[in-house]
Protein backbone atom coordinates (compact mmCIF):
# COMPACT_ATOMS: atom_id res chain seq x y z
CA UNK A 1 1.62 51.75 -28.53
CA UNK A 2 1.91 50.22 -32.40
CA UNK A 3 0.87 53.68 -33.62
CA UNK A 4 3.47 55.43 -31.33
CA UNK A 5 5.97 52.72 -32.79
CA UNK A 6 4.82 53.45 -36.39
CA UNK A 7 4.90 57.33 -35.92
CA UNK A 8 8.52 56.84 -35.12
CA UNK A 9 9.39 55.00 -38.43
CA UNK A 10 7.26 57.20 -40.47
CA UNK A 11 9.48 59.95 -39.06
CA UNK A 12 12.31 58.48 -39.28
CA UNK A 13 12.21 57.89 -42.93
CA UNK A 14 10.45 61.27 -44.25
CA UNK A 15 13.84 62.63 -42.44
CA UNK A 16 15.79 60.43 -44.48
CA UNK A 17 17.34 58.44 -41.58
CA UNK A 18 17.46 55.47 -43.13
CA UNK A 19 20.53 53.96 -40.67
CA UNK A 20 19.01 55.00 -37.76
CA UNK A 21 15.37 53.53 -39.35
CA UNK A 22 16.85 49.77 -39.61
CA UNK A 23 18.42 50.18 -35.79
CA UNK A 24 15.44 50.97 -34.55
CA UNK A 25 13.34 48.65 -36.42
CA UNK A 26 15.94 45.89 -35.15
CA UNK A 27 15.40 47.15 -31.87
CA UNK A 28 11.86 46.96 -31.99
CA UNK A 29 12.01 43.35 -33.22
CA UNK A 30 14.15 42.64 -30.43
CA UNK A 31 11.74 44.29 -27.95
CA UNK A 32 8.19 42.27 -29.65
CA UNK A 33 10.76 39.02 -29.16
CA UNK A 34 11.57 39.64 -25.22
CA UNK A 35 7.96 40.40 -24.71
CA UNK A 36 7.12 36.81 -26.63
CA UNK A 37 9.62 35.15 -24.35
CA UNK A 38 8.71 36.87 -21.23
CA UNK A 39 4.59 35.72 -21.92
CA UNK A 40 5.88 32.11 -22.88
CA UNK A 41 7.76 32.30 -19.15
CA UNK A 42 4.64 33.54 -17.60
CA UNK A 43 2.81 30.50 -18.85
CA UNK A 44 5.70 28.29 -18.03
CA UNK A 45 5.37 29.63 -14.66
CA UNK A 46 1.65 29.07 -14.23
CA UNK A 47 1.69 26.16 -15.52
CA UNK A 48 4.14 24.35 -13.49
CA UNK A 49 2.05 25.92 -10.87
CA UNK A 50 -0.81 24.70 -11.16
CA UNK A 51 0.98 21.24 -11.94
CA UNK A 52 2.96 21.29 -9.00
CA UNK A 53 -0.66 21.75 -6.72
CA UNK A 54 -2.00 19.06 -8.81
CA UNK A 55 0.61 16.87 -7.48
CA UNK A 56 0.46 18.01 -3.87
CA UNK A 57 -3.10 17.77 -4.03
CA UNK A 58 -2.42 13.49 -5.24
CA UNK A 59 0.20 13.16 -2.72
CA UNK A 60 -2.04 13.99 -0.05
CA UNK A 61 -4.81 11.74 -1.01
CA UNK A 62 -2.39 8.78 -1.71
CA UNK A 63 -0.76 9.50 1.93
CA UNK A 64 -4.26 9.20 3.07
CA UNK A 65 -4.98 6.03 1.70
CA UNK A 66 -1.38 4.12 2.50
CA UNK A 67 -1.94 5.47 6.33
CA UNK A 68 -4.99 3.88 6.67
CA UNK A 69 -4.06 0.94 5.32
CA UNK A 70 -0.98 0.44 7.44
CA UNK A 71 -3.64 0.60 10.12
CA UNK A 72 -5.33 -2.26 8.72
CA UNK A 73 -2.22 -4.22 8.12
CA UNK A 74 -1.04 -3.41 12.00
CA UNK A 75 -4.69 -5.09 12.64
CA UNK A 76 -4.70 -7.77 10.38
CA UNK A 77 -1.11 -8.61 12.09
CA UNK A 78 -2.42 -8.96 16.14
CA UNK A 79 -5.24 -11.09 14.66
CA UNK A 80 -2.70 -13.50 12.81
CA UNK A 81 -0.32 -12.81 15.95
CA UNK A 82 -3.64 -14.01 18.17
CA UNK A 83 -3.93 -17.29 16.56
CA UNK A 84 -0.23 -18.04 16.25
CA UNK A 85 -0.22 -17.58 20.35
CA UNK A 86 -3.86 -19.50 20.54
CA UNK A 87 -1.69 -22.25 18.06
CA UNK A 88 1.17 -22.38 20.15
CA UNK A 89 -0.60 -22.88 23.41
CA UNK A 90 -1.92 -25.80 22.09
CA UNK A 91 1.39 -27.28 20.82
CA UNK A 92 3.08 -26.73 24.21
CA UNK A 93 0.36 -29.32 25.72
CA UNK A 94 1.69 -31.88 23.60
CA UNK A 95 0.99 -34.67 24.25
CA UNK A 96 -2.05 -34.39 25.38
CA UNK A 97 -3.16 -36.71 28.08
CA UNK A 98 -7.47 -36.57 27.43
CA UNK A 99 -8.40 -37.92 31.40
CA UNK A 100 -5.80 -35.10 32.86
CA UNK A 101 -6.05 -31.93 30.35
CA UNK A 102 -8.24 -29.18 31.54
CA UNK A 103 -11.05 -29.54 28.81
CA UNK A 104 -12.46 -26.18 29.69
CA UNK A 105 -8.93 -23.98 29.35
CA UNK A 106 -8.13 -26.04 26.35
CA UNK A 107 -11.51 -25.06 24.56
CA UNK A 108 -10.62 -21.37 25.71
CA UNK A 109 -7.11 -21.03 24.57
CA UNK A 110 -8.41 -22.79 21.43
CA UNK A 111 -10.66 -20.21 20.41
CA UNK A 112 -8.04 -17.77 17.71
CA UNK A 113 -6.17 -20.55 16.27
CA UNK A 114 -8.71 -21.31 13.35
CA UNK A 115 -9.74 -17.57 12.53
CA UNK A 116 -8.41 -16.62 9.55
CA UNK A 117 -7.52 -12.91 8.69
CA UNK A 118 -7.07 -11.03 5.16
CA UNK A 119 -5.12 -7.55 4.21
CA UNK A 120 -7.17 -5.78 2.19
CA UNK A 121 -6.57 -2.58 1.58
CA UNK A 122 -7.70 0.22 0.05
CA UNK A 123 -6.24 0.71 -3.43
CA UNK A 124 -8.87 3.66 -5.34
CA UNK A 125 -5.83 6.56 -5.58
CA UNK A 126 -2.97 3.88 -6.31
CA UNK A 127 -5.21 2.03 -9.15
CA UNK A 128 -6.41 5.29 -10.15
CA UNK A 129 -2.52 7.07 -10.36
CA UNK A 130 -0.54 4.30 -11.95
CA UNK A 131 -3.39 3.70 -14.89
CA UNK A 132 -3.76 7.06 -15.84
CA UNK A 133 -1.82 10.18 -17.24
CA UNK A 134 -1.85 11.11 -13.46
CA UNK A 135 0.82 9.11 -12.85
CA UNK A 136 2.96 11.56 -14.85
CA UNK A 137 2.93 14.24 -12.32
CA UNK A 138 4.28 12.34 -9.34
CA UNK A 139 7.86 13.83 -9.74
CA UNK A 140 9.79 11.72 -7.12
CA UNK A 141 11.55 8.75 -8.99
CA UNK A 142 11.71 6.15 -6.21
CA UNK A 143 7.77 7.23 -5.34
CA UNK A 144 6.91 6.13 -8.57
CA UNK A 145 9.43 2.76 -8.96
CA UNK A 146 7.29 2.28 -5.47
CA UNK A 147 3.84 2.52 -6.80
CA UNK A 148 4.61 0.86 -9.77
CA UNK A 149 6.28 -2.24 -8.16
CA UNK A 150 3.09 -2.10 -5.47
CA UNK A 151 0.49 -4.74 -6.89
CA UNK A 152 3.40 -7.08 -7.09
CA UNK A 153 4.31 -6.91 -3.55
CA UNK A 154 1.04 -7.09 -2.10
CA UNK A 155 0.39 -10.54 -3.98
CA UNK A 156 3.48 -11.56 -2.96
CA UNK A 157 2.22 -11.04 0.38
CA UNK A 158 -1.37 -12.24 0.49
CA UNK A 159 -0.74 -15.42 -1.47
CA UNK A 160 0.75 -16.84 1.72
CA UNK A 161 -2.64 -15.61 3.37
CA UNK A 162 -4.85 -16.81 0.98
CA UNK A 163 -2.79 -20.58 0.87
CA UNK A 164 -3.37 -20.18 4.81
CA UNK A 165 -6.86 -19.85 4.53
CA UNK A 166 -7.40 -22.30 2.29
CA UNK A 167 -5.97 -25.18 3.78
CA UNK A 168 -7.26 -24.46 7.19
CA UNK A 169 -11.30 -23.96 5.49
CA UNK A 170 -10.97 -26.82 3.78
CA UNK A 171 -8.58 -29.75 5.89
CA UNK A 172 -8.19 -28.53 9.27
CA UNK A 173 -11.29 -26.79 10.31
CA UNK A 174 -13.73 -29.28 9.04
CA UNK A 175 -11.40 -32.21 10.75
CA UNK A 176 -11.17 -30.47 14.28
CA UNK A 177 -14.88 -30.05 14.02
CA UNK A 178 -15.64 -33.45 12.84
CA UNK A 179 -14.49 -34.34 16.61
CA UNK A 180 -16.14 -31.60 18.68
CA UNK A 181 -18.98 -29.45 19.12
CA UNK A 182 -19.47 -26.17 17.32
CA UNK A 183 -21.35 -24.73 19.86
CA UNK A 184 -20.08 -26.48 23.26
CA UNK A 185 -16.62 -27.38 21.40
CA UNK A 186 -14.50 -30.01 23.22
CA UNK A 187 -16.92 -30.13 26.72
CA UNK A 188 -19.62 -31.40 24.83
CA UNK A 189 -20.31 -34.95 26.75
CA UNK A 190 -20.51 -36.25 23.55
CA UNK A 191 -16.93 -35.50 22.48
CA UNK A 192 -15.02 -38.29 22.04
CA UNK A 193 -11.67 -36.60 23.35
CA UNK A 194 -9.27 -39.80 22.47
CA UNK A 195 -8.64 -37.44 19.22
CA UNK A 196 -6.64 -34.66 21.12
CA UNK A 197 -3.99 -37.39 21.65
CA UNK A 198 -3.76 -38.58 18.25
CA UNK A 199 -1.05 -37.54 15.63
CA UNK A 200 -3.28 -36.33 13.66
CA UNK A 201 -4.45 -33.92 16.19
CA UNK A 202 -1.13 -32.71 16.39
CA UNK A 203 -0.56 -32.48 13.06
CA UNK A 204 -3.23 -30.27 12.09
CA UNK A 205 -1.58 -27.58 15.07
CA UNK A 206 2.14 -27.96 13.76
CA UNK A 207 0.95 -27.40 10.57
CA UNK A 208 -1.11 -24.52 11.23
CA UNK A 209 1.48 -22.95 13.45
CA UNK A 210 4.09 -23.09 10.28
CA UNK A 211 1.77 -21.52 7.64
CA UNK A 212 1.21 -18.40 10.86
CA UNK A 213 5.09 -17.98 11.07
CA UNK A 214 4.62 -18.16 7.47
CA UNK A 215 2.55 -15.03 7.13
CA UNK A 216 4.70 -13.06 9.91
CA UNK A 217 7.84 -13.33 8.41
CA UNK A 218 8.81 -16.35 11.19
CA UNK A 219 9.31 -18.96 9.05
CA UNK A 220 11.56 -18.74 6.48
CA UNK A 221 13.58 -15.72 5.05
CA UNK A 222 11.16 -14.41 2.13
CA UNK A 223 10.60 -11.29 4.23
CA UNK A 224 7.39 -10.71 2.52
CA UNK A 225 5.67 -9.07 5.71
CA UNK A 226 8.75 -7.13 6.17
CA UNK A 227 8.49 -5.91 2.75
CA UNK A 228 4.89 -4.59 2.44
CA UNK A 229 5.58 -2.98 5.77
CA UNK A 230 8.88 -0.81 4.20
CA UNK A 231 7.12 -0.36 1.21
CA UNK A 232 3.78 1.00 2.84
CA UNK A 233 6.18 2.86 5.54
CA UNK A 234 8.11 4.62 2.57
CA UNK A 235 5.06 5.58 0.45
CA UNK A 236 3.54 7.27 3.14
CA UNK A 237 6.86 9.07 4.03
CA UNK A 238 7.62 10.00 0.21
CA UNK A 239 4.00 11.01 -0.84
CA UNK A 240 4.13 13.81 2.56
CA UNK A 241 2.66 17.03 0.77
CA UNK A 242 5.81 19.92 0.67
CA UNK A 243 4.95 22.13 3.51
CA UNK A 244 4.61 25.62 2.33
């Protein structure tokens, strides 16, 4: 094709057309510069392409990951749920009378109110997205003001677990138990049950009851649980793969 260019010129000139020469020369510039843009588009092309499955291919994994972790949350939520009711049932025997309460149903609606639950979940393709150049390819501004603003809303969220936890290991538990049995818990003969109608019996329950409404958004107006839920709800519906 360059030779069948050049043959032209070579003509062109030996016939003296020197007009028509520059025209065509201009024209063939012209023609090498569409061809240069035209291969530059190509590459544009494929490259947003293969960009654009990169991303699909991270949106999928990341909807992966926040679905099963709304799971656990939804799981992690009965359990906390189950020990708020367990909790409750024991407030609403208040005061407790130790010759007429039912020692055995006591002991059995007792069981949830001490076990203590954790959200933990899964965070490889979230960690993995916002500290690394992958980040860049999530195209969706609000997905990415989401994953950015993530960490800070799951701390928000588990430091009212964790405060939870800790006061119940370390007061509550260890007080309850100083009064009963671990393994036959308040029928134990030995049981000295004059402590279910003390105050501080009761405190330990009202207590415990306001760090559970604490957790489930009950309590007060912080909306924390409300917040992880929207936020997990939205990631999941922003990071669905385009359907093709």
């Amino acid at each position: 094709m360059i030779k069948f260019f050049r043959k032209i010129r070579q003509n062109l000139l030996s016939e003296g057309k020197t007009g028509k020469y520059f025209k065509y020369a201009i024209g063939e510039i012209i023609l090498v510069m569409i061809g240069i843009l035209l291969a530059l588009q190509v590459n544009n092309w494929n490259q947003q392409r293969i960009t654009a499955e990169k991303e699909q291919l991270l949106l999928k994994s990341l909807r992966e990951e926040f679905i099963e972790n709304k799971s656990q949350l939804e799981n992690v939520v009965s359990w906390h749920e189950k020990a708020l009711a367990s909790t409750q049932y024991v407030i609403s025997q208040f005061p407790i009378d130790p010759k007429m309460i039912n020692l055995d149903t006591l002991d059995e609606r007792m069981k949830f109110w001490y076990r203590r639950y954790t959200f933990n979940p899964s965070q490889g393709v979230i960690r993995s997205l916002v500290n690394t150049s992958s980040f860049e390819l999530i195209t969706d501004t609000e997905l990415r003001a989401l994953l950015v603003s993530w960490e800070d809303v799951l701390t928000d969220y588990q430091e009212d677990e964790e405060m939870a936890s800790k006061i119940l290991m370390e007061q509550h538990v260890p007080e309850i138990f100083s009064h009963s049995s671990r393994r036959l818990g308040l029928t134990d003969k030995r049981v000295n049950t004059d402590f279910l109608a003390s105050y501080q019996f009761e405190n330990i329950f009202i207590h415990r009851e306001m760090h559970l409404k604490t957790i489930l958004g009950q309590q007060n107006d912080d909306g924390e649980l409300d917040r992880i839920k929207s936020t997990i709800d939205r990631i999941i519906e922003l990071s669905k793969p385009d359907e093709k």
